[in-house]
Protein backbone atom coordinates (compact mmCIF):
# COMPACT_ATOMS: atom_id res chain seq x y z
CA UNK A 1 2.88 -7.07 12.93
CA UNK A 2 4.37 -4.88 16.12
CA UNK A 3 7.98 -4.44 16.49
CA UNK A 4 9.39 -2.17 19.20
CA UNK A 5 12.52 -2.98 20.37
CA UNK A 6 14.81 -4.68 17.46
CA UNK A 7 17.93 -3.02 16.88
CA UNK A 8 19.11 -4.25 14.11
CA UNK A 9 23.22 -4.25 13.58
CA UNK A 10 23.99 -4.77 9.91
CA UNK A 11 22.38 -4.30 6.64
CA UNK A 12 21.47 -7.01 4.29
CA UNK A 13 23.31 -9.17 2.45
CA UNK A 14 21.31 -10.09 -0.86
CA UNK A 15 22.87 -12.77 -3.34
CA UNK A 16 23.20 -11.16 -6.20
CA UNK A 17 21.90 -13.58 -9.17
CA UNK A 18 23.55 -14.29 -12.75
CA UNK A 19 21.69 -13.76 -15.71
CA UNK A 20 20.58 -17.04 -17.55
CA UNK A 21 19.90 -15.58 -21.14
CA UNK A 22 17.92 -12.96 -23.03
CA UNK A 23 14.86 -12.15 -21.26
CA UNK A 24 11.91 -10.48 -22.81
CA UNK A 25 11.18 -6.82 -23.29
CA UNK A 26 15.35 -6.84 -24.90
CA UNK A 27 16.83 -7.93 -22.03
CA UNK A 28 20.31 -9.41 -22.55
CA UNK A 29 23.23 -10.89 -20.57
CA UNK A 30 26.32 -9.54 -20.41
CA UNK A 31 28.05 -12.75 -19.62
CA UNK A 32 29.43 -11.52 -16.25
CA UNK A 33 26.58 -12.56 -14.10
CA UNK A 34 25.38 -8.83 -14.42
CA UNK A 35 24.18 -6.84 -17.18
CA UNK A 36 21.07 -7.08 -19.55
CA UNK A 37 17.51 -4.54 -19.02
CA UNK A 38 14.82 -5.11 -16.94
CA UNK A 39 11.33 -3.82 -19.10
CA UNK A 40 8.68 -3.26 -16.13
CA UNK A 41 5.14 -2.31 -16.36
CA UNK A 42 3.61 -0.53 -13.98
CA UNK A 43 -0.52 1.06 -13.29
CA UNK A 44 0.18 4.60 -12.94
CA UNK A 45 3.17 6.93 -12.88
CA UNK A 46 4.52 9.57 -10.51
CA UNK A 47 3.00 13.00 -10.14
CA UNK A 48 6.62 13.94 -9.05
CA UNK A 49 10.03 12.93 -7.94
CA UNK A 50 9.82 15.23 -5.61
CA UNK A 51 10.16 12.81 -2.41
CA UNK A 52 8.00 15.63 0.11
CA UNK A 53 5.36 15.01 -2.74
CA UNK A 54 6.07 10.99 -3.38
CA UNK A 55 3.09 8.06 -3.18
CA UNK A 56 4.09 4.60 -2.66
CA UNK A 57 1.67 1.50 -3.88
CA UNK A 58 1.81 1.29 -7.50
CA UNK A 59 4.07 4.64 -7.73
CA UNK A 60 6.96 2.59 -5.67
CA UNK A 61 9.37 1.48 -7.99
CA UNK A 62 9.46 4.83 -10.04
CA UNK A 63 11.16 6.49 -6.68
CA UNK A 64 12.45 3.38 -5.45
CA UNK A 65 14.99 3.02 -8.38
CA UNK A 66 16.55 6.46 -7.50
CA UNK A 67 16.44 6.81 -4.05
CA UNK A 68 16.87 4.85 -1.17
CA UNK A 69 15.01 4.37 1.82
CA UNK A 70 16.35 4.78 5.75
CA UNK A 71 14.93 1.05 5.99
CA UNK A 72 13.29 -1.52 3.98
CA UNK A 73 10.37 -3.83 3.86
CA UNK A 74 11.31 -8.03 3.01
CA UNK A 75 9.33 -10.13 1.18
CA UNK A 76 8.99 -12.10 4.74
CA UNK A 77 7.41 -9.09 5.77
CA UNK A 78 10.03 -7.72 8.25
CA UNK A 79 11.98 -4.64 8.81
CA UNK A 80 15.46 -4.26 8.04
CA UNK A 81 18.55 -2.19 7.60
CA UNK A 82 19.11 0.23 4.75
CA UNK A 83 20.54 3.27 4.81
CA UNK A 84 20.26 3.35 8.53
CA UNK A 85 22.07 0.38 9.59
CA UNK A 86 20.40 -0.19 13.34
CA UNK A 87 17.61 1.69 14.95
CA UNK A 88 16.81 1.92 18.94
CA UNK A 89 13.83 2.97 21.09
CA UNK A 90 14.08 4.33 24.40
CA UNK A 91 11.93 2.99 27.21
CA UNK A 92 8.93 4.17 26.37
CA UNK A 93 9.24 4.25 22.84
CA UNK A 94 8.84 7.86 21.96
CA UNK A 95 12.32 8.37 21.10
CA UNK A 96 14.05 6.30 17.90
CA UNK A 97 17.45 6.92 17.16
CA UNK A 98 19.08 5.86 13.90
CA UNK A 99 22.55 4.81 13.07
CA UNK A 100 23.10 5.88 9.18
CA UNK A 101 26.04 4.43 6.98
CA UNK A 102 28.74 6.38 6.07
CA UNK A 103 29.73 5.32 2.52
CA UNK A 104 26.72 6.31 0.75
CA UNK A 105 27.14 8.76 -2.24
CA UNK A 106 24.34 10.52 -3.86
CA UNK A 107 24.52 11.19 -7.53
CA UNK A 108 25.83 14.84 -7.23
CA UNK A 109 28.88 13.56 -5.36
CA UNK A 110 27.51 14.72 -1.88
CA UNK A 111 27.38 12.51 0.94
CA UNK A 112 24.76 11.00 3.32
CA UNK A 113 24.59 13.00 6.52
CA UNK A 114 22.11 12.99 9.54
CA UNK A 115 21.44 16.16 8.98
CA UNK A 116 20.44 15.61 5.69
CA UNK A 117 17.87 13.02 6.36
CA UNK A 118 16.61 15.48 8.74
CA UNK A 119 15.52 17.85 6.24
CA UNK A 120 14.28 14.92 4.18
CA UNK A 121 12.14 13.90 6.96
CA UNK A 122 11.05 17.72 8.05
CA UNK A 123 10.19 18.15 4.09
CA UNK A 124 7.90 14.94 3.98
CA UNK A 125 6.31 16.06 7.11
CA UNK A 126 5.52 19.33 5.94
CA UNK A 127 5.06 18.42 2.03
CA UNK A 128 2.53 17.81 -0.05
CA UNK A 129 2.53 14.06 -0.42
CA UNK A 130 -0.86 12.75 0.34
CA UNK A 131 1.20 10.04 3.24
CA UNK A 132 2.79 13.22 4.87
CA UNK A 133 0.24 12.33 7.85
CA UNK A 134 2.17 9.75 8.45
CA UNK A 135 4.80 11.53 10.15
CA UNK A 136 2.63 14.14 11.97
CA UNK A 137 3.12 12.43 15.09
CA UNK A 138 6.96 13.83 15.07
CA UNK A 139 7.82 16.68 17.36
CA UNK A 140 11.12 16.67 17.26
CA UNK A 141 14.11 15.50 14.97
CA UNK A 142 17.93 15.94 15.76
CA UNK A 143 20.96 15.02 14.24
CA UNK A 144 23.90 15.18 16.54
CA UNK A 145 26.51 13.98 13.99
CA UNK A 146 26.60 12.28 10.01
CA UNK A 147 25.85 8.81 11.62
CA UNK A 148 22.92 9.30 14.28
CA UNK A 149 19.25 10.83 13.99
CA UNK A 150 17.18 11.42 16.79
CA UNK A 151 13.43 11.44 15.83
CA UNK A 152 10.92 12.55 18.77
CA UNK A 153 7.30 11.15 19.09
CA UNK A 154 4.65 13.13 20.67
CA UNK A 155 3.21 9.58 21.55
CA UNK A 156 4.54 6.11 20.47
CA UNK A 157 3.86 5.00 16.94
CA UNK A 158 4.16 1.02 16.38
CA UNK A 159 4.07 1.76 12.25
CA UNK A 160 6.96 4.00 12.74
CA UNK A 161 9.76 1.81 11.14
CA UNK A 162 7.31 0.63 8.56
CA UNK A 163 6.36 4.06 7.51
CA UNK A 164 10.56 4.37 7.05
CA UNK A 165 10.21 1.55 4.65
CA UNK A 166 8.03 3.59 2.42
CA UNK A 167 7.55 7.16 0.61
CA UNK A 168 8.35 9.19 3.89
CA UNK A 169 11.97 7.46 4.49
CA UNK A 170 13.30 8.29 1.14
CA UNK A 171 16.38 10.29 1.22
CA UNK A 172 17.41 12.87 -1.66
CA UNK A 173 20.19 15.44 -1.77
CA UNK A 174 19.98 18.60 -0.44
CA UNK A 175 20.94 20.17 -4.05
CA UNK A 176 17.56 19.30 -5.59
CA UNK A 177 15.51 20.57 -2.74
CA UNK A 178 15.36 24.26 -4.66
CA UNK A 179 16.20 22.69 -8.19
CA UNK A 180 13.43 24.07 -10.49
CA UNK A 181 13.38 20.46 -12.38
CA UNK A 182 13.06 18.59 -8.78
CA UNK A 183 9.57 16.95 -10.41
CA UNK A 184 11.49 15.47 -13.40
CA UNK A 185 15.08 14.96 -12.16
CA UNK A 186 15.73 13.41 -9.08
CA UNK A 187 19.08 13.11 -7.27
CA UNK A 188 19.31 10.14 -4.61
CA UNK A 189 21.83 7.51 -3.83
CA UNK A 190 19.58 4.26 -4.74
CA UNK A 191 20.23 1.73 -7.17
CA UNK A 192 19.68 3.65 -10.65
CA UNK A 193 19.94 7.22 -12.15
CA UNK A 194 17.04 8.37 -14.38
CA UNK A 195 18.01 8.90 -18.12
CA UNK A 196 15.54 12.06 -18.56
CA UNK A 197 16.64 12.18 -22.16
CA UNK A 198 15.18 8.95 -22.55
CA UNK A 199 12.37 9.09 -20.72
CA UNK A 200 8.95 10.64 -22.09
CA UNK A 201 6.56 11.84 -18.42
CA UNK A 202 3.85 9.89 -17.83
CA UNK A 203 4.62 7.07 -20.47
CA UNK A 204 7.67 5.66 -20.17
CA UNK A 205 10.90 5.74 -17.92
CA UNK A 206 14.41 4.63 -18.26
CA UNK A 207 17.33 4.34 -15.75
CA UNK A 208 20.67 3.50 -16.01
CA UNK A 209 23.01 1.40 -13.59
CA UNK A 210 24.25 3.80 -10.80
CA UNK A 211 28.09 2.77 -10.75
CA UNK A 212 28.55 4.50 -7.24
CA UNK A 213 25.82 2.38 -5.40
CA UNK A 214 27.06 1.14 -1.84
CA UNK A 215 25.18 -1.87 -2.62
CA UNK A 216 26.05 -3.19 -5.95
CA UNK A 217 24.58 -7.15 -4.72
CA UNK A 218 21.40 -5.66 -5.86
CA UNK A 219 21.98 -3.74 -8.77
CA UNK A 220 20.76 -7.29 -11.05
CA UNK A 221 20.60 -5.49 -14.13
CA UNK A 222 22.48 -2.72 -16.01
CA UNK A 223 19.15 -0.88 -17.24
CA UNK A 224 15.58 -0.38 -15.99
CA UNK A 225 12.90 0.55 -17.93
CA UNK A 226 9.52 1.33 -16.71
CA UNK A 227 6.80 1.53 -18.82
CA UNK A 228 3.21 2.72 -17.64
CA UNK A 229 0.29 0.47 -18.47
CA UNK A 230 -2.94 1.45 -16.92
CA UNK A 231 -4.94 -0.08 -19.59
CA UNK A 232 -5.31 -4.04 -19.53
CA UNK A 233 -5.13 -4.83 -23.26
CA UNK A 234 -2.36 -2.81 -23.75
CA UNK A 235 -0.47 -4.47 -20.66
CA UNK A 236 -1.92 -7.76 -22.30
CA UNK A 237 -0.69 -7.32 -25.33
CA UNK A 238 2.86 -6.38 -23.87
CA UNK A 239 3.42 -9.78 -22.14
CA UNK A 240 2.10 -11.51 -25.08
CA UNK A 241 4.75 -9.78 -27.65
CA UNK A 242 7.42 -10.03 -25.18
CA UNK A 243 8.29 -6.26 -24.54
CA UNK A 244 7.98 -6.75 -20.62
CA UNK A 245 9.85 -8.97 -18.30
CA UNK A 246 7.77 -7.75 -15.33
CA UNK A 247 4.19 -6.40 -15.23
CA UNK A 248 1.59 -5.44 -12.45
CA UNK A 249 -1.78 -6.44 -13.69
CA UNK A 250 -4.86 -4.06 -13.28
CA UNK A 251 -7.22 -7.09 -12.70
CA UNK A 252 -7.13 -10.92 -13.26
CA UNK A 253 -9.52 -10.80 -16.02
CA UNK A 254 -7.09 -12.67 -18.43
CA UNK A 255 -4.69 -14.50 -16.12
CA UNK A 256 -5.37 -17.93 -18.32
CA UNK A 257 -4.07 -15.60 -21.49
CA UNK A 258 -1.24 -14.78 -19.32
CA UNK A 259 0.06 -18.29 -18.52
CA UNK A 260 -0.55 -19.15 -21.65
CA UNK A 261 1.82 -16.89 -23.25
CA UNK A 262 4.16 -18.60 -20.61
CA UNK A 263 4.45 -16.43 -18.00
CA UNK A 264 4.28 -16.77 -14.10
CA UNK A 265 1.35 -15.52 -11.90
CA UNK A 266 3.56 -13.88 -8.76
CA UNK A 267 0.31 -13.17 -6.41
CA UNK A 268 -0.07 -11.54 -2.67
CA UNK A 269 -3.72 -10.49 -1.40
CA UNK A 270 -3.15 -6.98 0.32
CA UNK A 271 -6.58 -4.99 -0.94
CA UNK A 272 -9.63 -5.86 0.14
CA UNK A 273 -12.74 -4.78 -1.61
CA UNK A 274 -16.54 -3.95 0.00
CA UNK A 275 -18.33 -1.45 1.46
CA UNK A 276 -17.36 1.96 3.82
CA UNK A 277 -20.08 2.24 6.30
CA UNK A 278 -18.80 5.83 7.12
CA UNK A 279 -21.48 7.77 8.66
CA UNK A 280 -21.73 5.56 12.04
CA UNK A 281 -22.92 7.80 13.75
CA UNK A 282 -26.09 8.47 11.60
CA UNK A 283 -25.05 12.32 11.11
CA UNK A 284 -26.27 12.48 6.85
CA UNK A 285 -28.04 9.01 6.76
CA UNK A 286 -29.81 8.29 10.02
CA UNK A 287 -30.38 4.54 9.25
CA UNK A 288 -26.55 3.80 9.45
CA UNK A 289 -26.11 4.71 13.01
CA UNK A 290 -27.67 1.71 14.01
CA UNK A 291 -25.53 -0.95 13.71
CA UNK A 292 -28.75 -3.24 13.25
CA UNK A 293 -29.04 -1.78 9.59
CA UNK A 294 -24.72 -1.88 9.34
CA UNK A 295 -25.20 -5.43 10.19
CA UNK A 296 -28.22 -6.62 7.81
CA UNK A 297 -25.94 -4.76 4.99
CA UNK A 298 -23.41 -7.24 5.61
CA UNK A 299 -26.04 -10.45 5.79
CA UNK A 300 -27.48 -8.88 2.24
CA UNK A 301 -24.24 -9.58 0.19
CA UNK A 302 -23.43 -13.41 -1.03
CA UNK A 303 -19.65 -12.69 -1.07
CA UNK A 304 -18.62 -16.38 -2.68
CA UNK A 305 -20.82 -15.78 -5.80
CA UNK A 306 -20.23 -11.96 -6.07
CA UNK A 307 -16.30 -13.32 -5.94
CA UNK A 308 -16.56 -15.75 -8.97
CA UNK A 309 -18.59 -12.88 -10.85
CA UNK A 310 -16.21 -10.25 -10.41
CA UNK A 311 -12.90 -11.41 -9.59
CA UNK A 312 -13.01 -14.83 -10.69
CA UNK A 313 -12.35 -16.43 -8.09
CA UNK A 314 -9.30 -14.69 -7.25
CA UNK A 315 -9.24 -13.49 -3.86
CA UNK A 316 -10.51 -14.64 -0.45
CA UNK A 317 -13.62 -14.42 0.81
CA UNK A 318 -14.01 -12.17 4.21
CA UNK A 319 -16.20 -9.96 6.50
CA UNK A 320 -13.00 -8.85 8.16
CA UNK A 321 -10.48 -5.76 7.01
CA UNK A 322 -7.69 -6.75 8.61
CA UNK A 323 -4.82 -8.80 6.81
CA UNK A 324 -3.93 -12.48 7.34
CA UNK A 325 -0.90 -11.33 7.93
CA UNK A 326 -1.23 -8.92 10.79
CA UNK A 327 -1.60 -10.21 14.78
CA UNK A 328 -5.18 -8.49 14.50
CA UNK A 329 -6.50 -11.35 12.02
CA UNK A 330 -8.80 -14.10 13.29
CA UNK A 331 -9.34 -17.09 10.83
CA UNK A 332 -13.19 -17.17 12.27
CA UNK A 333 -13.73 -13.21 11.51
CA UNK A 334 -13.65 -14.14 7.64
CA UNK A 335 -17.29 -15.80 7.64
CA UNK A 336 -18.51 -14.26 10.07
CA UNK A 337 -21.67 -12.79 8.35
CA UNK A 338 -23.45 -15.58 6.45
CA UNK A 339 -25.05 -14.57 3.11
CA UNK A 340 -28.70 -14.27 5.01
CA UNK A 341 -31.37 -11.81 3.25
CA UNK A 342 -34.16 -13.08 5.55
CA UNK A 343 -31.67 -11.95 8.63
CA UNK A 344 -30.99 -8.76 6.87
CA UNK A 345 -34.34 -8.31 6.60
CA UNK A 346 -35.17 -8.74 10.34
CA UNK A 347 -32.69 -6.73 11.76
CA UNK A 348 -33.67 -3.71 9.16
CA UNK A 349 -37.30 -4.18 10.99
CA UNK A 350 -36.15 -4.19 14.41
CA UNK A 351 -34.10 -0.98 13.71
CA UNK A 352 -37.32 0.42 12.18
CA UNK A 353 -36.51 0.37 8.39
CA UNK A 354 -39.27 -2.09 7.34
CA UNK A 355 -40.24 -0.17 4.75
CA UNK A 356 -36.82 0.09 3.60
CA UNK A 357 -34.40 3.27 2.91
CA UNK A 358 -32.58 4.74 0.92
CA UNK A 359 -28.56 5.28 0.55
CA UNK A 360 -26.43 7.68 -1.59
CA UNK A 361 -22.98 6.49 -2.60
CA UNK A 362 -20.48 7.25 -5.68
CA UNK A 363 -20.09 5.41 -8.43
CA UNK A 364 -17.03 5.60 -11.12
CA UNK A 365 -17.32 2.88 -14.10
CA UNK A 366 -13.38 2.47 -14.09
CA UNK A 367 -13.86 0.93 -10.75
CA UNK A 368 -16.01 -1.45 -12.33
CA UNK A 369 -19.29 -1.14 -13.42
CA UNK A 370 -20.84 -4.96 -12.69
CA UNK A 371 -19.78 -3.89 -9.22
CA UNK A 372 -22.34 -1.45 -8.22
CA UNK A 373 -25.13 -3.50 -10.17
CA UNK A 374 -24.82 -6.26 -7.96
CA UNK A 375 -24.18 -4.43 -4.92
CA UNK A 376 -27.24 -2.92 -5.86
CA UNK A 377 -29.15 -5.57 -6.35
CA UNK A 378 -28.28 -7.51 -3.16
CA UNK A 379 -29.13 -4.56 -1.19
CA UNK A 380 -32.43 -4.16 -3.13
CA UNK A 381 -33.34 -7.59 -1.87
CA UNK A 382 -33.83 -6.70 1.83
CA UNK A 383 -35.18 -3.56 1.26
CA UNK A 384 -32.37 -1.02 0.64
CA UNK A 385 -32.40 1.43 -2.06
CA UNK A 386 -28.89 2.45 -3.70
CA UNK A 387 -28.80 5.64 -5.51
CA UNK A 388 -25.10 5.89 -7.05
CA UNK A 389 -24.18 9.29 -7.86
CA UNK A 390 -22.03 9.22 -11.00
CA UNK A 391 -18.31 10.80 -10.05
CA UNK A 392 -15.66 11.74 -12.00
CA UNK A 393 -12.90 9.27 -10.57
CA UNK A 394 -10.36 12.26 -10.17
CA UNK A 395 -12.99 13.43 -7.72
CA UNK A 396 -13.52 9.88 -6.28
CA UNK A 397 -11.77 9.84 -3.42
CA UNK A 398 -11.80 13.75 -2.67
CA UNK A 399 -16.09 13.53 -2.37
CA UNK A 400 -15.49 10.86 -0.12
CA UNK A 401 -13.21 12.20 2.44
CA UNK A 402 -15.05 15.62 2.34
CA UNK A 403 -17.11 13.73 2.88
CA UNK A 404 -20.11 14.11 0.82
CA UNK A 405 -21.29 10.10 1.01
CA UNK A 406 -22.41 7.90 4.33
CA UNK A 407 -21.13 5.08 2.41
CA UNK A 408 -19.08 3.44 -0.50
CA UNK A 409 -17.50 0.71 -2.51
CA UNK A 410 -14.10 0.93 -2.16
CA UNK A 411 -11.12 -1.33 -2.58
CA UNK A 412 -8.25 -0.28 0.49
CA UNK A 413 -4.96 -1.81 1.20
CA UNK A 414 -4.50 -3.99 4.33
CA UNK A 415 -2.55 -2.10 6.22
CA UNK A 416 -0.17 -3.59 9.08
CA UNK A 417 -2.17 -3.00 12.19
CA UNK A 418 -1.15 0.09 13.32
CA UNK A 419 -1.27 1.59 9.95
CA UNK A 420 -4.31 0.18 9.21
CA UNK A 421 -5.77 1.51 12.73
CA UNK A 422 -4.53 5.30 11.60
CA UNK A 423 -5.16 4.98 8.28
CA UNK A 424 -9.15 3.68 8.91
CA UNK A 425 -10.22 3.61 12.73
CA UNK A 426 -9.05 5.90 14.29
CA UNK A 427 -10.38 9.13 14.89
CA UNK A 428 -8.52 10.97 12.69
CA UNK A 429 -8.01 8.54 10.09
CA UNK A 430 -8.30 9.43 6.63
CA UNK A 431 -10.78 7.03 6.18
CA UNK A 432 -13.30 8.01 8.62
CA UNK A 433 -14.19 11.63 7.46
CA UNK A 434 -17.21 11.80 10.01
CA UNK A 435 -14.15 11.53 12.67
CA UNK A 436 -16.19 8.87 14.25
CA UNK A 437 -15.76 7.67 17.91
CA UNK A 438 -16.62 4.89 19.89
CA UNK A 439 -15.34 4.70 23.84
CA UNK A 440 -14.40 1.11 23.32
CA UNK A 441 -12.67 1.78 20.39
CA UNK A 442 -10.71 4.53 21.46
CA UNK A 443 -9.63 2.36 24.90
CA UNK A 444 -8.19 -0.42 22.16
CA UNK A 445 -6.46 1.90 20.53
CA UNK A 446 -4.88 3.19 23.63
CA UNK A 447 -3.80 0.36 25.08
CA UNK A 448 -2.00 -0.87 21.28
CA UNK A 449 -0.42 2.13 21.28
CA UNK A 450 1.06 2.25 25.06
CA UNK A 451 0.95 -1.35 25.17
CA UNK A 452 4.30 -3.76 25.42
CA UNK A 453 4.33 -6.27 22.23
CA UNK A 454 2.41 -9.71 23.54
CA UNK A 455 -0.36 -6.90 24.90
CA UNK A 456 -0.30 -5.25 21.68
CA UNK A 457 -0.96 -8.55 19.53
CA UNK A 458 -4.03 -9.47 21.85
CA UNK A 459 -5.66 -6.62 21.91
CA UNK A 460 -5.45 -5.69 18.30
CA UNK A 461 -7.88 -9.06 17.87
CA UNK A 462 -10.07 -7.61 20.40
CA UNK A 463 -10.45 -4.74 18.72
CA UNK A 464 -11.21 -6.33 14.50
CA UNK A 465 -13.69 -8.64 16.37
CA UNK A 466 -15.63 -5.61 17.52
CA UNK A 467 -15.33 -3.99 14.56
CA UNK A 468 -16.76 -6.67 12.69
CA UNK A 469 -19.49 -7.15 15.32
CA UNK A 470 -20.23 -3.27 15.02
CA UNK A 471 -20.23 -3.61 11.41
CA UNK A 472 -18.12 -0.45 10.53
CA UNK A 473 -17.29 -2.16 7.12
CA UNK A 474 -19.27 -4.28 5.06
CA UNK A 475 -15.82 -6.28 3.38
CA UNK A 476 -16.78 -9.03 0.41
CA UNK A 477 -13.08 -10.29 0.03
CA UNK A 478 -9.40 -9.85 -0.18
CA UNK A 479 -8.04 -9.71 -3.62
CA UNK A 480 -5.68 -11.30 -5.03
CA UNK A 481 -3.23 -8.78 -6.12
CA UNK A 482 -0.80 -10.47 -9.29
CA UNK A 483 2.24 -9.13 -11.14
CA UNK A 484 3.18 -11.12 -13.98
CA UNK A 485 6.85 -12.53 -14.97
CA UNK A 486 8.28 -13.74 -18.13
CA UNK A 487 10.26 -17.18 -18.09
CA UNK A 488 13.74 -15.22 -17.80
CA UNK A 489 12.64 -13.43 -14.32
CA UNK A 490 11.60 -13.84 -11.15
CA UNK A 491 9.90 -12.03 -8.48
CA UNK A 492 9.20 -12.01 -4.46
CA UNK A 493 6.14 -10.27 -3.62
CA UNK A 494 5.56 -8.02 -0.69
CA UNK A 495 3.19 -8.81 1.66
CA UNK A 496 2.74 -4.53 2.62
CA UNK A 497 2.59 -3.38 -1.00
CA UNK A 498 0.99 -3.89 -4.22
CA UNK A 499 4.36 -3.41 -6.04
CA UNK A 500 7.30 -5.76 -5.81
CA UNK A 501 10.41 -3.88 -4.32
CA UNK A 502 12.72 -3.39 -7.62
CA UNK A 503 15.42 -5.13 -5.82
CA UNK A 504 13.32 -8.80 -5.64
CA UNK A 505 13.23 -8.68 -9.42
CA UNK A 506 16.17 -10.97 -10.68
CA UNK A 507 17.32 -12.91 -13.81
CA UNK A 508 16.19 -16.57 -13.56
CA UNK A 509 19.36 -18.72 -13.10
């Protein structure tokens, strides 16, 4: 979705909700329409509260309790004020400048300052967060007084004010930037302060109610507590004993189990899962630079029975990575590659692979071990030969952008288009490690990035269908991505990340 011009005047107002009763996980009223804990479970916790070394995703809600961000993503997937109360391109959109509020306090009783969120922004940029690409496009930041910032683009960026929404517009104070505890104890102006005497690394964190915060509407409880849960059956067994109001689920394995203990299902569909066809250009694997073979790997797969067997029917069947959500997506692009082994088979004989080939890819069992037998078997039934390489899954991702494989599972989020267009087409996206390029590719990419909104929108369908057509991915589905509620609490999920926002959280009335 491409925004350019909006200049927003205000920040939002959010109705601040009264609690209706004890929730689970010890949550209790105080009686006042405020008050009472919210007990979340989350996937994985932060490797630092550090913001120049932050992740967003599942790590969101650890950094968003403590810190704000310069703007923030809705559930109705727009873009709105924050800390920075209006925004403004110039004509050509390589200059944004930010109006900032000026009654925000941070929790070492300093103040928020243009200045200051230049530094934050020159510390992402240059820090070690594994999203500090998404500011490399910056040449230039200024901050002429407390109010205004002045951030210079080498080229426009339509993800710009998304990517302030996320890990690389949070804003800390300028006293923690040489703190020797700035991975444990973070000081920013958001919504709660972390208790560190309360809170054990890695396991479990607690935050108190910031009584300074300039926006107290949505400050809904008086105590967070965030407990990690990577492991299903423990994260089962927390909803089912009550010690959780909120929880992100790891799969949808026992979503019946979880309605049946009485909860609510909250569900968006921002991953999709299927293969990386990442050596296009037939550099390591020769057969997969001709998209005849990219395409019969996409015929081999039967997507609707491979999503009962593996996600239960949970998800969306689609040969397309774009997201329903973005101007790129074309209802048509989702079934566009039939399940057709006897097509997959003649277009591996054209390309001169009759006799079939051979493919090297990484495998890690936590991703799911039925997985790669049935993407293994459906390629062995037009002739293809999978050898997975067993990979230690802190290595995953590392082997893959070295890259050591011409092709993977993988499960990525769905991006907003230009995101997703840096973050996996372009050529130098992360997720093309052979740097790929393709002429027609690169001209759609031009004209998105130059290009005014209604050109922007039309081309960026243009460019999935040729994608698809060229086969760069081999997609099975979008899945559905589900946080669970308890009857006391409700939720509004994002439509750009896998984790609520901890402000859409609320006491049911």
């Amino acid at each position: 979705m491409f925004r350019w011009k909006a200049t927003a005047a205000a920040t939002i107002a959010i109705t601040a909700l009264a609690l209706a009763g004890c929730a689970g996980g010890g949550s209790e009223s105080g009686g006042d329409g405020s008050g009472g804990t919210l007990t979340l479970g989350a996937i994985t916790a932060p490797t630092t509260f550090d913001p120049a070394g932050s992740e967003w995703g599942n790590r969101s809600p650890f950094y968003q309790a403590v810190f704000d961000t310069l703007l923030l993503a809705t559930p109705e997937g727009t873009v709105e004020p924050w800390l920075a109360t209006g925004w403004e391109y110039n004509e050509d959109n390589t200059v944004l400048t930010l109006t900032l509020r000026d009654d925000v306090v941070f929790t070492d009783d300093s103040k928020l300052t243009g200045d200051l969120v230049k530094k934050n922004l020159e510390r992402f940029q240059s820090g070690t967060s594994p999203d500090a690409g998404y500011l490399a496009g910056i040449t230039g930041i200024e901050a002429p007084d407390d109010t205004t910032v002045v951030i210079t683009l080498g080229a426009p960026d339509p993800a710009m004010l998304n990517y302030l929404t996320r890990d690389p517009g949070l804003v800390a104070a300028e006293s923690s930037f040489d703190s020797e505890d700035i991975a444990t104890n973070p000081v920013g102006s958001g919504p709660y302060v972390l208790d560190t005497a309360a809170t054990v690394t890695g396991t479990s964190y607690t935050y108190t109610k910031n009584p300074d915060y300039w926006n107290p509407d949505v400050q809904h409880y008086d105590t967070l507590t965030i407990n990690v849960l990577s492991d299903p059956t423990a994260a089962l067994n927390a909803i089912k004993a009550g010690e959780a109001n909120g929880v992100k689920l790891v799969n949808n394995d026992s979503l019946d189990e979880v309605e049946g203990a009485g909860w609510t299902v909250n569900a968006n569909e921002l991953d999709f899962q299927g293969l990386l066809l990442l050596d296009r250009a037939g550099t390591m694997n020769p057969a997969l630079g001709d998209v005849r073979v990219r395409q019969a790997i996409n015929y081999a797969f039967d997507r609707e029975s491979m999503l009962t067997a593996l996600q239960t029917d949970h998800g969306t069947v689609t040969t397309q990575v774009f997201a329903a959500t973005s101007d790129a997506y074309d209802p048509e692009l989702d079934s566009y590659y039939t399940y057709d082994p006897e097509k997959a088979k003649e277009l591996l004989d054209e390309a001169g692979y009759g006799d079939g080939l051979t493919i090297d890819m990484p495998s890690a069992s936590v991703l799911g071990a039925a997985t790669y037998t049935l993407i293994a078997q459906q390629l062995a039934d037009i002739g293809i030969t999978v050898n997975n390489v067993d990979t230690p899954i802190g290595n995953f991702i590392a082997d893959l952008l070295a890259p050591k494989y011409a092709a993977s599972f993988m499960a990525l989020e769905q991006n907003p288009d230009w995101q997703l267009i840096q973050f996996m087409l372009s050529p130098t996206a992360v997720f093309n490690p052979f740097k790929y390029e393709d002429p027609k590719v690169d001209e759609y990419i031009e004209q998105i990035q130059f290009g005014d909104e209604a050109t922007q929108a039309s081309v960026a369908t243009e460019l999935n269908r040729y994608i698809v057509e060229q086969a760069w991915f081999a997609p099975f589905y979008r899945v559905q991505g589900s946080v669970a509620t308890d009857a006391n609490t409700t939720v509004e999920m994002l439509p750009t990340n896998a984790y609520p926002a901890i402000y859409d959280f609320q006491p049911k009335q």
